[in-house]
C-alpha atoms as a PDB file:
ATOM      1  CA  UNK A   1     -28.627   7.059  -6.683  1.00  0.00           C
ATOM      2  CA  UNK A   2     -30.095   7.644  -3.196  1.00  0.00           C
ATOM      3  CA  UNK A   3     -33.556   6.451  -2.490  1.00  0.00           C
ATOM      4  CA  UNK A   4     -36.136   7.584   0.222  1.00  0.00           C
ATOM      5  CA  UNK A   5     -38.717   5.311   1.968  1.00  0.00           C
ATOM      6  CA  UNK A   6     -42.273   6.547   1.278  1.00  0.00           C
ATOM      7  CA  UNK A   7     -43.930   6.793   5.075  1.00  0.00           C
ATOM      8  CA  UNK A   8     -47.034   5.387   6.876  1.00  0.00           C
ATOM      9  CA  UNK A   9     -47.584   2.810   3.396  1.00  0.00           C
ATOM     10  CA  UNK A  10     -48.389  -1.157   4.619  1.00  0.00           C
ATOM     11  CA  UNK A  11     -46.555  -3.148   2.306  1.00  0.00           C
ATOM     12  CA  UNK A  12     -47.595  -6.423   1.133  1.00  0.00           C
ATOM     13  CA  UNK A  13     -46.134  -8.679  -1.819  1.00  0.00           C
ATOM     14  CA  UNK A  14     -48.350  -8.668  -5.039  1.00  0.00           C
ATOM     15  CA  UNK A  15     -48.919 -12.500  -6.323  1.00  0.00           C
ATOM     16  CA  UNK A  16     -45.627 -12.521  -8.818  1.00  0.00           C
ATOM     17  CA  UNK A  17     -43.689 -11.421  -5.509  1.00  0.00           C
ATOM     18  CA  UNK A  18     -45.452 -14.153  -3.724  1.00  0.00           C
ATOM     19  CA  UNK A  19     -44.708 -16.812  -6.561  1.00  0.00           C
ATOM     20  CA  UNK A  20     -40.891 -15.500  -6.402  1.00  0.00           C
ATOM     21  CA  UNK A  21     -40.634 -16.210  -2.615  1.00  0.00           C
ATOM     22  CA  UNK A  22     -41.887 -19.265  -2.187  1.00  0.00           C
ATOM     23  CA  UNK A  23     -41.163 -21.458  -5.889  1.00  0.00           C
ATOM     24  CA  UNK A  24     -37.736 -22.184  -4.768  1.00  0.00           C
ATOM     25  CA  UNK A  25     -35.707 -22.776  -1.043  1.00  0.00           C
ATOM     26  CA  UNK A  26     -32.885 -20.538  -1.943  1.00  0.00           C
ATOM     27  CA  UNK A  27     -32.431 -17.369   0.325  1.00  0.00           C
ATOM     28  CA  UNK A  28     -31.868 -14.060  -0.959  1.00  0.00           C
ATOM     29  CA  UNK A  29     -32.676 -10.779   0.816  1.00  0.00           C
ATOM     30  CA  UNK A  30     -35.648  -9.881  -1.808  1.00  0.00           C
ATOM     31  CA  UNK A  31     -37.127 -13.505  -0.684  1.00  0.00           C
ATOM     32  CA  UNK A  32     -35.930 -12.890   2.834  1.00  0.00           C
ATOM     33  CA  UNK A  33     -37.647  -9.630   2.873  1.00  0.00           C
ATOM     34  CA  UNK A  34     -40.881 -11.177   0.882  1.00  0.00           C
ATOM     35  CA  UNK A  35     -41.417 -14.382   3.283  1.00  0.00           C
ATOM     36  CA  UNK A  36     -41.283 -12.002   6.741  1.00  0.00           C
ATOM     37  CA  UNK A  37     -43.709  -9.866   5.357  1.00  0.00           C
ATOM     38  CA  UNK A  38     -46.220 -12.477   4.490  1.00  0.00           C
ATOM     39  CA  UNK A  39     -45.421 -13.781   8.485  1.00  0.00           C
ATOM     40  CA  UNK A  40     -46.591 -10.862   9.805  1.00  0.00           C
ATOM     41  CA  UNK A  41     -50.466  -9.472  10.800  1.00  0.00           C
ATOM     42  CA  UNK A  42     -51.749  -7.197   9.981  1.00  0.00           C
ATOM     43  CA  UNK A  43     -49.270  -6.190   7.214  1.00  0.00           C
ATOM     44  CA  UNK A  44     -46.767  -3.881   8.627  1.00  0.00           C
ATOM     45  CA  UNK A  45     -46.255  -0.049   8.110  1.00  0.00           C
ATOM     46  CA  UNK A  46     -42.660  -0.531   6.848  1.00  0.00           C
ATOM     47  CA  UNK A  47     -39.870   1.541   8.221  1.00  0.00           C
ATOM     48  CA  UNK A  48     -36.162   1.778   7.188  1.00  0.00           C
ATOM     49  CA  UNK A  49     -34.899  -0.360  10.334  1.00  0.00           C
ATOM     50  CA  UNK A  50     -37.868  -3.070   9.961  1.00  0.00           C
ATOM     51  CA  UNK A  51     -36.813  -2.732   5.917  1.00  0.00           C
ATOM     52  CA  UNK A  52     -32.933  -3.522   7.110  1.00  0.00           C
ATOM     53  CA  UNK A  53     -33.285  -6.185   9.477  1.00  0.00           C
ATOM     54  CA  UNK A  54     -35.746  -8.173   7.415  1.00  0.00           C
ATOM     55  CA  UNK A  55     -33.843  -8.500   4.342  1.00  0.00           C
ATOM     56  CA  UNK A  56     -30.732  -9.200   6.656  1.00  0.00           C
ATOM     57  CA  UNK A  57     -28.531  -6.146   4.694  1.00  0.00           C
ATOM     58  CA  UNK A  58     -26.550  -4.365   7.009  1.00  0.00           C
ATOM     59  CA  UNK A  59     -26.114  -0.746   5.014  1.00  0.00           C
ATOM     60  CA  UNK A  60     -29.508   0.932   4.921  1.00  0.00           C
ATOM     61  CA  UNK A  61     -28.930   1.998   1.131  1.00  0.00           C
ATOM     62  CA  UNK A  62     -28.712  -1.392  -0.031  1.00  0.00           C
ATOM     63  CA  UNK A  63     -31.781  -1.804   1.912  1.00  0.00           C
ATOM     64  CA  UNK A  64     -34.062   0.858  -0.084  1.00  0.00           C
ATOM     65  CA  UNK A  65     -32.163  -0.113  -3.148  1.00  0.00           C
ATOM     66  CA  UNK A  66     -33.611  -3.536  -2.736  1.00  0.00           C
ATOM     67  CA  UNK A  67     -37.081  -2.319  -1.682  1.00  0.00           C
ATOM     68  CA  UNK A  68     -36.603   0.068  -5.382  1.00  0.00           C
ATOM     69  CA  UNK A  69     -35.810  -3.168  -6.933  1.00  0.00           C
ATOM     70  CA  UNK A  70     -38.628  -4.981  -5.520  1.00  0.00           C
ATOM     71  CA  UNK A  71     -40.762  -2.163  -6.418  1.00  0.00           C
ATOM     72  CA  UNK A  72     -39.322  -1.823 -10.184  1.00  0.00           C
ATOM     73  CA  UNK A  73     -40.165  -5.845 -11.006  1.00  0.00           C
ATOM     74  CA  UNK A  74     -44.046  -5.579  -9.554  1.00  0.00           C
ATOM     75  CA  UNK A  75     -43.018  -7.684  -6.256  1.00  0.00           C
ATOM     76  CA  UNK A  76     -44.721  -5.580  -3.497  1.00  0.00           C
ATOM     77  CA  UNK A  77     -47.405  -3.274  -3.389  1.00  0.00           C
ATOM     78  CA  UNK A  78     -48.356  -0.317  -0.869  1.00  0.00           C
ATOM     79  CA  UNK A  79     -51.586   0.491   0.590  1.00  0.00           C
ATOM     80  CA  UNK A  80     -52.663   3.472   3.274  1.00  0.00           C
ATOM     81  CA  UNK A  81     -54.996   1.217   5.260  1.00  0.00           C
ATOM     82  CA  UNK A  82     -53.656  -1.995   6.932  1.00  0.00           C
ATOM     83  CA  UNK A  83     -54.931  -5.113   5.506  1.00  0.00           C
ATOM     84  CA  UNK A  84     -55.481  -8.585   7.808  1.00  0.00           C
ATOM     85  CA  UNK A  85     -54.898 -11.947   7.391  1.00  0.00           C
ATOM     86  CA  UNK A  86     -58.143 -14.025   7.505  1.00  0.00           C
ATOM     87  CA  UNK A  87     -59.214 -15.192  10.392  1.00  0.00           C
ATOM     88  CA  UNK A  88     -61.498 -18.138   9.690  1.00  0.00           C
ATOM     89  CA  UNK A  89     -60.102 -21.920   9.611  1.00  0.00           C
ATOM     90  CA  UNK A  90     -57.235 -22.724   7.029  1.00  0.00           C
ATOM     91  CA  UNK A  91     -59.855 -25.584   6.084  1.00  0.00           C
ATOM     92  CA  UNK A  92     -62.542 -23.343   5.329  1.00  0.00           C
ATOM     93  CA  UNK A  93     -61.229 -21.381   3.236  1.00  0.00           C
ATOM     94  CA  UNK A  94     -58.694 -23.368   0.960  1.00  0.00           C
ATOM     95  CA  UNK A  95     -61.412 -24.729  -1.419  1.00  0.00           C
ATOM     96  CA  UNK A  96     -62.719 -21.532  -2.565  1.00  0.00           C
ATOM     97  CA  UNK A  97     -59.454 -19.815  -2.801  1.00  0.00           C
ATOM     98  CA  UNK A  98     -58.003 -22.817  -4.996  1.00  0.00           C
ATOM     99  CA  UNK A  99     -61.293 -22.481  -6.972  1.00  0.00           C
ATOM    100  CA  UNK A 100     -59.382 -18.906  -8.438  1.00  0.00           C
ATOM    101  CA  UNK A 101     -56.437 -20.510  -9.558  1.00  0.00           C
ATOM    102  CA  UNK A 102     -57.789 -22.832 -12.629  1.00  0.00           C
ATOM    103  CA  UNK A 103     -59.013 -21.610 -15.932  1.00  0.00           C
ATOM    104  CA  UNK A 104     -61.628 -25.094 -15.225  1.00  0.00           C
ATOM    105  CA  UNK A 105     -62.229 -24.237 -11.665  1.00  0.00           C
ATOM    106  CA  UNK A 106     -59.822 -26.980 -10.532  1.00  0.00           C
ATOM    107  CA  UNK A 107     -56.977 -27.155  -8.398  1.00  0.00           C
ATOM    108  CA  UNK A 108     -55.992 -28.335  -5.284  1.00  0.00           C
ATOM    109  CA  UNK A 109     -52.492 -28.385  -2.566  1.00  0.00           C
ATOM    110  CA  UNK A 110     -50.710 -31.154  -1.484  1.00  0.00           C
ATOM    111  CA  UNK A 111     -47.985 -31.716   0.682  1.00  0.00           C
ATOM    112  CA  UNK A 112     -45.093 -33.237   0.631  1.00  0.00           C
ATOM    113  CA  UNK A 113     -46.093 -36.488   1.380  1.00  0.00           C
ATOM    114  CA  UNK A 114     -48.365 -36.735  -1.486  1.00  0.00           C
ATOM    115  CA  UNK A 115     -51.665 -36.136   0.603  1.00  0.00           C
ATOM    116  CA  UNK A 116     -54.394 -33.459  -0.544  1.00  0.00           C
ATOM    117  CA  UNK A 117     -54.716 -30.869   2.075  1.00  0.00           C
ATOM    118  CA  UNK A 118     -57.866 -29.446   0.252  1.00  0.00           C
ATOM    119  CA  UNK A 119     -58.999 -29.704  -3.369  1.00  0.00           C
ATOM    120  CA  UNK A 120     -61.534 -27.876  -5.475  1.00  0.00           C
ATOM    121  CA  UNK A 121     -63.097 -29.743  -8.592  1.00  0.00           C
ATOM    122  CA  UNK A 122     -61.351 -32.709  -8.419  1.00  0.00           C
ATOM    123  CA  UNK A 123     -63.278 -36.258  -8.150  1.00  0.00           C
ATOM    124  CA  UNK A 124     -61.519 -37.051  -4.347  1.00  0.00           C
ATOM    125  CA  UNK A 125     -60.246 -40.577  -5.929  1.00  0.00           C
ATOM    126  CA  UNK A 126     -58.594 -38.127  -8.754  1.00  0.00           C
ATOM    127  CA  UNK A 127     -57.523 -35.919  -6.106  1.00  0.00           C
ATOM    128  CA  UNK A 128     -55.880 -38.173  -4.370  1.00  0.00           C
ATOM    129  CA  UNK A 129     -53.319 -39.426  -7.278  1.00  0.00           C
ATOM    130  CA  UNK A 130     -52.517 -36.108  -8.656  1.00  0.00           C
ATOM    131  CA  UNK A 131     -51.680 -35.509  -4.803  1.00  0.00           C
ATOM    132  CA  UNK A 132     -49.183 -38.535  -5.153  1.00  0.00           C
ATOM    133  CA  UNK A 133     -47.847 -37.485  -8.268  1.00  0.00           C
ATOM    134  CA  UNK A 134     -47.199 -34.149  -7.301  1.00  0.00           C
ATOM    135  CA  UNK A 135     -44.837 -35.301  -4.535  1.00  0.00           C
ATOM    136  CA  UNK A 136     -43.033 -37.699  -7.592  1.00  0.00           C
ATOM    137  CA  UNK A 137     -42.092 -34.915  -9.236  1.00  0.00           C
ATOM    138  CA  UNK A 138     -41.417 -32.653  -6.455  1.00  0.00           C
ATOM    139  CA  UNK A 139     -38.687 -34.862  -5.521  1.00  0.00           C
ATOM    140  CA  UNK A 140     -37.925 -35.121  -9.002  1.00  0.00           C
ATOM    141  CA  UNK A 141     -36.605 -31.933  -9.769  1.00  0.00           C
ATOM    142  CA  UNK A 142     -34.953 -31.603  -5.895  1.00  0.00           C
ATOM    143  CA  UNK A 143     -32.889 -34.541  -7.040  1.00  0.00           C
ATOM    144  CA  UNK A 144     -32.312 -33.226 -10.817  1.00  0.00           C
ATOM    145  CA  UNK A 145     -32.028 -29.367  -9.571  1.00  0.00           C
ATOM    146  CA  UNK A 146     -27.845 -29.066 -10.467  1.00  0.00           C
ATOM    147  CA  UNK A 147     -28.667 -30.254 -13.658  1.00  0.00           C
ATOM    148  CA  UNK A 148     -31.678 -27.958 -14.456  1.00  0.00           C
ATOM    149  CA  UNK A 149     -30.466 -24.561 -12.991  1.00  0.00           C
ATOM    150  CA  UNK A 150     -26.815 -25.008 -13.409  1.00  0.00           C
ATOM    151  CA  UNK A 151     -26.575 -26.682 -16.686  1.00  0.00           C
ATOM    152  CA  UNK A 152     -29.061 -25.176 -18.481  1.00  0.00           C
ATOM    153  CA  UNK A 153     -30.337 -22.724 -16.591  1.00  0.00           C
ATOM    154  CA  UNK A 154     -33.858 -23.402 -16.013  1.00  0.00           C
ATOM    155  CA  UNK A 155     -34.599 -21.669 -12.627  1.00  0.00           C
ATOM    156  CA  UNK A 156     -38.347 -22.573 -12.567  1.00  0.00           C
ATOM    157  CA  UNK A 157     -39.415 -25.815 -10.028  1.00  0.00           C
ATOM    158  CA  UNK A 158     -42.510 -26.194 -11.617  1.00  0.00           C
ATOM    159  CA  UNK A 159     -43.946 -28.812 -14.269  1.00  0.00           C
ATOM    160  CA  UNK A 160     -46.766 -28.950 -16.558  1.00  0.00           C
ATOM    161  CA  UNK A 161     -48.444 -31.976 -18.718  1.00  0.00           C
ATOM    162  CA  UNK A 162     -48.890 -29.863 -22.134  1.00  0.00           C
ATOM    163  CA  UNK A 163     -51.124 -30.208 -25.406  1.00  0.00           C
ATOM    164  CA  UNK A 164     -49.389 -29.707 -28.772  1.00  0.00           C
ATOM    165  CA  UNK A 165     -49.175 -26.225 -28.452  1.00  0.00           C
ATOM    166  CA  UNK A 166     -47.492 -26.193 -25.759  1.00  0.00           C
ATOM    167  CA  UNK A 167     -50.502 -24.846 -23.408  1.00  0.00           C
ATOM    168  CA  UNK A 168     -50.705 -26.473 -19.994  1.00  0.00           C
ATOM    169  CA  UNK A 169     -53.070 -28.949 -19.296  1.00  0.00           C
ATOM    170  CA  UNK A 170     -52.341 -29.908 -15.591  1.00  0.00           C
ATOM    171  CA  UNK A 171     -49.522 -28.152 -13.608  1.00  0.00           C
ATOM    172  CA  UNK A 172     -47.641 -28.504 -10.578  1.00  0.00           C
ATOM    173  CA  UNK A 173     -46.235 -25.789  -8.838  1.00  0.00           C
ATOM    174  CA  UNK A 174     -44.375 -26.303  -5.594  1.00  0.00           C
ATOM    175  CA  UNK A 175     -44.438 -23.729  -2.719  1.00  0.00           C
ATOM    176  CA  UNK A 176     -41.476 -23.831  -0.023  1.00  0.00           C
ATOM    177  CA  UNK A 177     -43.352 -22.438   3.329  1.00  0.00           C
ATOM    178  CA  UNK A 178     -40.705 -22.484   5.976  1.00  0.00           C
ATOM    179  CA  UNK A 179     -38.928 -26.206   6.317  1.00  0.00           C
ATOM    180  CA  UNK A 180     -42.211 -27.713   4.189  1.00  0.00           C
ATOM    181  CA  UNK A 181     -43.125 -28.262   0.853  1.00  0.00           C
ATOM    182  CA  UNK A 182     -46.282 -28.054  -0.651  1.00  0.00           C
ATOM    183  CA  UNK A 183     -47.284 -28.537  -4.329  1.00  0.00           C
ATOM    184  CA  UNK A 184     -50.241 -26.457  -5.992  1.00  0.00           C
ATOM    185  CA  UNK A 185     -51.939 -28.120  -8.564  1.00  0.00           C
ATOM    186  CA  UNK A 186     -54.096 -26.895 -11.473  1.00  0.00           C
ATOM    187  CA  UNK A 187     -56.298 -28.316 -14.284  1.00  0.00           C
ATOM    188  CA  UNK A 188     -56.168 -26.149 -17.598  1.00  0.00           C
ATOM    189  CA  UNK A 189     -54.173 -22.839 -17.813  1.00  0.00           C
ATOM    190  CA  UNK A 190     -52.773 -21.315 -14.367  1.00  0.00           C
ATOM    191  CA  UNK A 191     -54.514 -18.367 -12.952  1.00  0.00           C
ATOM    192  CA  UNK A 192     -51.864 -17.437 -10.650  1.00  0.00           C
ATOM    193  CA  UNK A 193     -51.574 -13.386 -10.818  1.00  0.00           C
ATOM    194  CA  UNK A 194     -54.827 -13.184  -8.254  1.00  0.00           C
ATOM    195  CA  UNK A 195     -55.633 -11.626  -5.169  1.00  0.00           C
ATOM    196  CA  UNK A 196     -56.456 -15.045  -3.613  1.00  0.00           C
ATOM    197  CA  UNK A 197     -52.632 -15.889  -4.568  1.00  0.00           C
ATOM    198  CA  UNK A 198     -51.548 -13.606  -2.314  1.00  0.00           C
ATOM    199  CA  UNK A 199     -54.062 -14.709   0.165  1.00  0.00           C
ATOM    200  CA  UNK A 200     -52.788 -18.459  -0.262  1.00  0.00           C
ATOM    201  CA  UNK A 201     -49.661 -17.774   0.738  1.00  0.00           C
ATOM    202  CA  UNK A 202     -50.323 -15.723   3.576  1.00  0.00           C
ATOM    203  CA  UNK A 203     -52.078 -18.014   5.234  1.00  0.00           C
ATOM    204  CA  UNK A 204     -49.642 -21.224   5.315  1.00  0.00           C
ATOM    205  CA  UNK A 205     -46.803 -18.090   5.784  1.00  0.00           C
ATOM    206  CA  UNK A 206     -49.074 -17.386   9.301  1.00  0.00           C
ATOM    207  CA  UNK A 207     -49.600 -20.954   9.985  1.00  0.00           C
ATOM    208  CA  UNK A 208     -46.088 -23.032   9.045  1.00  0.00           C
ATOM    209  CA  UNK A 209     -43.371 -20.492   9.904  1.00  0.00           C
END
């Protein structure tokens, strides 16, 4: 089937394409394609040769099949008016955009270190030990990852304290932004398919690749 590129549309990933891209270090051209949009700003009017060399395909049908692919599992979006990046301090904004994230209003992102780099309802004493455990099992599941994917086939990096019916109480969710690691962390039930998501991501995209 042959596939055209819809013209003069800025593409941007919704927050399930976002999520894809960055849960795991493993390069395919949908997350190659996903992680240099979210590097550029504004977001780009795509074209067929910026759609080929970013997701690193050499035949330009494989390119707009992967774009229809994309497309098909709710990854990107399209809009007619360029959107920015925000412009005010990564420090500034972090607290309220975590704030979105948590059925309780909590949540915060640590690296990989185990240090907070912002954090939104937590006590900072509380803050600070979710940060270290966060980075526990981070390294966790790096070291157990064979075992998990390959063995049983349980692609997901992210871990969850649960109650008895199995709803999350406190997750950890680690996001791979260029050579770093960083761990999102949320009290109650995730709120993850949001605007500020996307938003997230864009900004340690602009800052840490």
């Amino acid at each position: 089937m042959g596939y055209s590129l819809v013209e003069d549309l800025f593409i941007q990933p919704t927050p399930a394409g976002c999520y894809y891209a960055l849960s795991t270090p493993a390069k395919t051209p949908e997350r190659q394609l996903l992680r240099t949009i979210l590097q550029r700003d504004p977001l780009p009017a795509l074209t067929g040769d910026d759609l080929q060399r970013w997701s690193t395909l050499d035949d330009p049908e494989q390119a707009l099949a992967l774009l229809h692919r994309l497309q098909s599992l709710h990854w990107v979006q399209g809009f007619r008016e360029a959107r920015s990046c925000p412009q005010q301090p990564l420090e500034s904004l972090l607290p309220r955009l975590l704030h979105s994230f948590s059925s309780q209003n909590k949540a915060l992102l640590a690296d990989h270190q185990g240090f907070y780099l912002a954090s939104s309802g937590f006590p900072h004493e509380v803050a600070e030990e979710l940060s270290a455990l966060s980075a526990d099992l981070a390294n966790l599941h790096e070291r157990r990852v064979g075992v998990l994917q390959n063995n049983l086939g349980l692609n997901s990096s992210a871990f969850a304290i649960v109650d008895s019916a199995g709803n999350s109480r406190l997750g950890f969710w680690p996001l791979y932004i260029g050579a770093l690691r960083f761990v999102l962390v949320v009290s109650g039930m995730p709120q993850l398919n949001h605007p500020d998501f996307v938003t997230l991501t864009w900004l340690l995209s602009r800052r840490y690749t």
